[in-house]
Protein backbone atom coordinates (compact mmCIF):
# COMPACT_ATOMS: atom_id res chain seq x y z
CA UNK A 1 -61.23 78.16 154.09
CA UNK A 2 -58.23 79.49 152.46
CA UNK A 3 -58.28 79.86 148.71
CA UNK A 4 -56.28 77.39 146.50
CA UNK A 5 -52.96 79.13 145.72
CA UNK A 6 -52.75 79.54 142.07
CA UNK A 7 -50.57 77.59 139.57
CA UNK A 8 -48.86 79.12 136.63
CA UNK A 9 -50.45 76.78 133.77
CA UNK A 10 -48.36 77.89 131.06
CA UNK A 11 -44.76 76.15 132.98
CA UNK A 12 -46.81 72.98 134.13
CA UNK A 13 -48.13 69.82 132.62
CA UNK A 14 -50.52 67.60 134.50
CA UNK A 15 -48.01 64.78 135.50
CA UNK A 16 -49.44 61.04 136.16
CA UNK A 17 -45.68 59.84 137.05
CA UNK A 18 -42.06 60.10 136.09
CA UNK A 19 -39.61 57.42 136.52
CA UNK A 20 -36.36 55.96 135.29
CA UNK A 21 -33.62 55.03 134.27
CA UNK A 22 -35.40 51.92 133.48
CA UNK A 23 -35.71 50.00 130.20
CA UNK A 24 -37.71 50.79 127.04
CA UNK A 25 -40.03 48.16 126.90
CA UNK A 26 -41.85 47.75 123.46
CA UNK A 27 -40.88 48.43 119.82
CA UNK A 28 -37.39 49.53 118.24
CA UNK A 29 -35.87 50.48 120.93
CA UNK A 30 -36.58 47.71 123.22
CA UNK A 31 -33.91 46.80 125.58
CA UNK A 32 -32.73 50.43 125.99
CA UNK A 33 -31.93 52.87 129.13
CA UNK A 34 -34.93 55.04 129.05
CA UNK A 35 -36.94 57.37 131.50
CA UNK A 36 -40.47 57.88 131.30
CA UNK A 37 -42.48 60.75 131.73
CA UNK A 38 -46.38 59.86 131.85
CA UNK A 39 -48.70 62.58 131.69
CA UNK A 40 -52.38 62.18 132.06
CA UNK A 41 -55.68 62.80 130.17
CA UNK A 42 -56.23 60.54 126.90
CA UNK A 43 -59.28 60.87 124.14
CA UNK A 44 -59.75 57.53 123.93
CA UNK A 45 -61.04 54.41 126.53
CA UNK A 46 -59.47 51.30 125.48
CA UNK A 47 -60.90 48.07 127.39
CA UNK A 48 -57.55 46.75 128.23
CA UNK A 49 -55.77 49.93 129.00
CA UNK A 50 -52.96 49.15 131.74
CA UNK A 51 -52.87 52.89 132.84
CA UNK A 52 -56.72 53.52 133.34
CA UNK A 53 -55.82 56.00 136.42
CA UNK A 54 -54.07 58.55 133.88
CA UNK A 55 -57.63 59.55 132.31
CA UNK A 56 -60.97 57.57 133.77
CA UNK A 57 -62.33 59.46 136.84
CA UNK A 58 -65.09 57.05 136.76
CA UNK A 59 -62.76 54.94 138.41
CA UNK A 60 -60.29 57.09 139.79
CA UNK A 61 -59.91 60.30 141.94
CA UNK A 62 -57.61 61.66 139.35
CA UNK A 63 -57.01 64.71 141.55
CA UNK A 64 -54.83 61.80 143.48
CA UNK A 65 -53.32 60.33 140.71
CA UNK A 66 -52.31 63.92 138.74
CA UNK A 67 -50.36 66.32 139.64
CA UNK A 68 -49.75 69.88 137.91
CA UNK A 69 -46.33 69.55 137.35
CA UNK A 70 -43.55 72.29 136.87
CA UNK A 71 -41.65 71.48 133.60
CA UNK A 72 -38.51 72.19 134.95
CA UNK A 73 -39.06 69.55 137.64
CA UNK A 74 -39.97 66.96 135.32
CA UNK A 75 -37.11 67.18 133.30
CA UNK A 76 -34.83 67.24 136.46
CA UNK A 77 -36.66 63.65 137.41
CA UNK A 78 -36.54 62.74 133.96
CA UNK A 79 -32.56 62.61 133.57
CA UNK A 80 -31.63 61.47 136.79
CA UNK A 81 -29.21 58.84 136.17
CA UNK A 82 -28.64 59.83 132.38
CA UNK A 83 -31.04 57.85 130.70
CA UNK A 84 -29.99 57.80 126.61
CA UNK A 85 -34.05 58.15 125.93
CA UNK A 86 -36.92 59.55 128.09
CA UNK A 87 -40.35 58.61 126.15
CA UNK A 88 -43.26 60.96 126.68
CA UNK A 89 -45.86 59.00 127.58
CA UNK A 90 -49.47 58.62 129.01
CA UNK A 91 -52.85 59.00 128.49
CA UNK A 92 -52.03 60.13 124.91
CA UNK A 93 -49.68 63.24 125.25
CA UNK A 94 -50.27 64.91 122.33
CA UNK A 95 -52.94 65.97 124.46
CA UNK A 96 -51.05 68.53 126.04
CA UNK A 97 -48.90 69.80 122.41
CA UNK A 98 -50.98 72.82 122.48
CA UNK A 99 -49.32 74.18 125.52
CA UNK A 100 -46.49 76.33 126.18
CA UNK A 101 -45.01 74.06 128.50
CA UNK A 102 -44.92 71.32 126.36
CA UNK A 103 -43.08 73.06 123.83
CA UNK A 104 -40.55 74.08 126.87
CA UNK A 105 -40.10 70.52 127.84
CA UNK A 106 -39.41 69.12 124.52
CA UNK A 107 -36.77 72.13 124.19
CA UNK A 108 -35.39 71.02 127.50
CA UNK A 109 -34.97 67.39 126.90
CA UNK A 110 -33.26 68.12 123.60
CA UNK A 111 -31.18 70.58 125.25
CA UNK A 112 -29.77 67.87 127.52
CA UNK A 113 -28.63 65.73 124.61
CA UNK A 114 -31.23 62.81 125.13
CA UNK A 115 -33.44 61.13 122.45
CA UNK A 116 -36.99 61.73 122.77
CA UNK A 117 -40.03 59.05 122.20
CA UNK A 118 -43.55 59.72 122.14
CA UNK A 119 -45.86 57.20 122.61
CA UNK A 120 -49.16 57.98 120.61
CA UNK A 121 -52.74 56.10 119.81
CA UNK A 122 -52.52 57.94 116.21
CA UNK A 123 -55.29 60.11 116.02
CA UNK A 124 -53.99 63.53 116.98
CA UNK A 125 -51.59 64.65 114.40
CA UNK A 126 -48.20 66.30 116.09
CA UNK A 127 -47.39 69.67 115.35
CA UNK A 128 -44.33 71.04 113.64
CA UNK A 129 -42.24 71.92 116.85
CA UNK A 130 -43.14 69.01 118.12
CA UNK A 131 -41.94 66.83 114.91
CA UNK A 132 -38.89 68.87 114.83
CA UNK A 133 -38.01 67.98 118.44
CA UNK A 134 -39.11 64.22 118.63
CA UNK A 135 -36.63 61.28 117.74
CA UNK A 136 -39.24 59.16 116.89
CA UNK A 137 -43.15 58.25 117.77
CA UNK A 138 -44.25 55.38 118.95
CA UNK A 139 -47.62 55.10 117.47
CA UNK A 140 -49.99 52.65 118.62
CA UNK A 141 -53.69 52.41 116.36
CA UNK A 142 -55.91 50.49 118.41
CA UNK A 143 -57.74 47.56 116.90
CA UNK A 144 -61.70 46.83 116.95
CA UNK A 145 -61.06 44.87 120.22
CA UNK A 146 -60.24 47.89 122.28
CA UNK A 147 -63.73 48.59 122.07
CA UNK A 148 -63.86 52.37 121.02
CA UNK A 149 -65.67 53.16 117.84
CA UNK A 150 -63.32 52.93 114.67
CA UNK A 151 -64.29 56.70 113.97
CA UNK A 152 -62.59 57.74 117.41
CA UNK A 153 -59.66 55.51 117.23
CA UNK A 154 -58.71 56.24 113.33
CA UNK A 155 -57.53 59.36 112.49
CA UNK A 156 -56.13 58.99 108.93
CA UNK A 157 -55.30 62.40 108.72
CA UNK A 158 -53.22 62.23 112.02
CA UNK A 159 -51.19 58.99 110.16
CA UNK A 160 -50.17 60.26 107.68
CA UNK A 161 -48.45 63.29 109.20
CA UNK A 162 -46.74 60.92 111.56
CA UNK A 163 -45.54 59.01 108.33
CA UNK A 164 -44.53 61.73 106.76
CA UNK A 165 -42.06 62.41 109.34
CA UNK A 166 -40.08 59.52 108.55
CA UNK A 167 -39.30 59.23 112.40
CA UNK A 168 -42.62 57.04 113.31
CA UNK A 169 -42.82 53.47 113.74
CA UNK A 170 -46.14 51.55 114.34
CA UNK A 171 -46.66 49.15 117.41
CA UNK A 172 -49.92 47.07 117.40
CA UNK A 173 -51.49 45.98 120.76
CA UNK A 174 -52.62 42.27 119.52
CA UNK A 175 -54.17 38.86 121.49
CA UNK A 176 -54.71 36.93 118.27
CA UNK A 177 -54.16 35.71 114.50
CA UNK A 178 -56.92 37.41 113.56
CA UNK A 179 -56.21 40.66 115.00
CA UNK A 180 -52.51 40.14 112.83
CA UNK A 181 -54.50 40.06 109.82
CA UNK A 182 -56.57 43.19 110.92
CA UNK A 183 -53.40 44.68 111.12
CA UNK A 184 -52.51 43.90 107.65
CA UNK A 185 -55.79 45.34 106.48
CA UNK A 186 -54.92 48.35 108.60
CA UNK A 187 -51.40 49.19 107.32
CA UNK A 188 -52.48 48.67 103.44
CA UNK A 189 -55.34 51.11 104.06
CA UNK A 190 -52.79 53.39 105.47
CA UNK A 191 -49.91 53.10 103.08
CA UNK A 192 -47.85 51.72 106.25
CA UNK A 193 -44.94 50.00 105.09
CA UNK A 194 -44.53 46.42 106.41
CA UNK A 195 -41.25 47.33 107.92
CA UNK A 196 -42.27 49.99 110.25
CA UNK A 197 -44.72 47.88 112.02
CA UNK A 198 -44.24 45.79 115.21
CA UNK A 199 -46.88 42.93 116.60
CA UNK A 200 -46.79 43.22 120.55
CA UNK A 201 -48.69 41.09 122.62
CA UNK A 202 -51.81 42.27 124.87
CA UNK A 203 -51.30 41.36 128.44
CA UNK A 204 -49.71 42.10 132.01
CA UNK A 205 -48.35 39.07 133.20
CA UNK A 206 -45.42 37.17 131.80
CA UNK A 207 -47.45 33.78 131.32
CA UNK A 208 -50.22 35.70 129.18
CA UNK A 209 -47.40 37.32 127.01
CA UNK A 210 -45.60 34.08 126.75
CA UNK A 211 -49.16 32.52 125.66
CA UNK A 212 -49.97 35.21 123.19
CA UNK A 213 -46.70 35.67 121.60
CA UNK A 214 -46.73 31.84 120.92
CA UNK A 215 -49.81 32.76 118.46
CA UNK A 216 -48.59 36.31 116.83
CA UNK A 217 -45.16 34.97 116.12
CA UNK A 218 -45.51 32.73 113.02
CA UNK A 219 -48.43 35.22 111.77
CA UNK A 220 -47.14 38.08 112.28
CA UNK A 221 -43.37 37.38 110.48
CA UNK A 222 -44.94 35.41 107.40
CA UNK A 223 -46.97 39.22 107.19
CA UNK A 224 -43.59 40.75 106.73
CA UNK A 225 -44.15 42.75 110.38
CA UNK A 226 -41.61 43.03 113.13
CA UNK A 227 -42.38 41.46 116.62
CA UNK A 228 -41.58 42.64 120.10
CA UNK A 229 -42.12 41.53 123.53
CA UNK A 230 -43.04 43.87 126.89
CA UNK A 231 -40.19 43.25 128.37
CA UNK A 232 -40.20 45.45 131.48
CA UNK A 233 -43.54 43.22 132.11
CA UNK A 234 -41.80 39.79 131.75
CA UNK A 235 -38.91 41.21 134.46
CA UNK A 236 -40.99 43.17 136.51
CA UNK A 237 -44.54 42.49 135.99
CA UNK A 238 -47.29 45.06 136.40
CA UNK A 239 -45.80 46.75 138.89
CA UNK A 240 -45.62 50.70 138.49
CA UNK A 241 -43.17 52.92 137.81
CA UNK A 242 -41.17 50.59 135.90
């Protein structure tokens, strides 16, 4: 058997998919051109995760669904068509902040002129170059009813360096009232302003988003929060790469 040809680790990130121009889906920027770059791994295992094949090998052959990456080819995927964001997704990238090639692609992206997003669960807090290079984070806590104990999912130390970025906002995964006013609890608790936090609805069909968002609405505007849809999953459903 020939040996495995060896890859240079410090120009590569492990790579789940990259694809665009498409839409930005969720939060503040919803509705805009944007490219995403998903990389894999994540520290926690939420019950309802729609990307499960980035980080469970349980379920997954994950040598199939990740690929070491050259960062040089990511960002070439990554502006095709000029997208006017490309959000760094996963898995929870923050992950991979500790590496040299993620400081090279977030120099790369900003090189090129684009804004960057980076979707986060919260609990890892991002480092300087990173902050410096980031437009703004996408931070998603999870609630009790992703099923991970609240001592892995809240990181209090990791929120407040996100807030004291002033480029964060907050984007709550939610399927009921009740999980609204666990929210509230949540943001006072964390000094999270009302303003920087958006209700989305859990789901990955457009009939279980159009059900759920019927519940959050009224509770989650009389809590002073912002709301937002999944809109690439009311036009294109679950289907990948979109």
């Amino acid at each position: 058997m020939k040996p495995l040809p060896l890859v240079d680790t410090s120009t590569t990130l492990v790579l789940a998919e990259c694809f665009g121009p498409t839409c930005q889906g969720e939060g503040p920027s919803c509705g805009r051109r944007a490219s995403f770059i998903r990389l894999g791994g994540c520290n926690l295992s939420c019950s309802w995760c729609d990307t499960p094949e980035t980080w469970d090998g349980k379920r997954f052959d994950l040598r199939q669904t990740l690929t070491r990456t050259p960062v040089e080819e990511i960002v070439a995927r990554a502006l095709v068509g000029s997208p006017g964001i490309v959000v760094i997704t996963g898995g929870e990238p923050l992950l991979h902040q500790q590496q040299r090639a993620w400081d090279d692609l977030l120099v790369r992206l900003d090189a090129a002129g684009v804004e960057i997003e980076v979707e986060t669960n919260g609990t890892i807090p991002p480092t300087a170059h990173t902050a410096s290079k980031v437009t703004r984070f996408n931070c998603s806590p999870k609630l009790a009813h992703a099923g991970d104990p609240e001592a892995k999912r809240i990181n209090g130390k990791a929120l407040a360096v996100l807030r004291w970025t002033g480029r964060v906002a907050f984007k709550f995964v939610c399927a009921t009232a009740a999980d609204v006013d666990e929210v509230a609890a949540f943001a006072r608790d964390h000094n999270i302003p009302e303003r920087l936090v958006w209700i989305m609805p859990e789901g990955t069909s457009h009939d279980r988003l159009q059900d759920r968002l019927a519940v959050l609405a009224e509770p989650a505007i009389a809590a002073g929060f912002n709301l937002s849809n999944r809109l690439h999953i009311t036009v294109w459903g679950d289907e990948k790469g979109r």
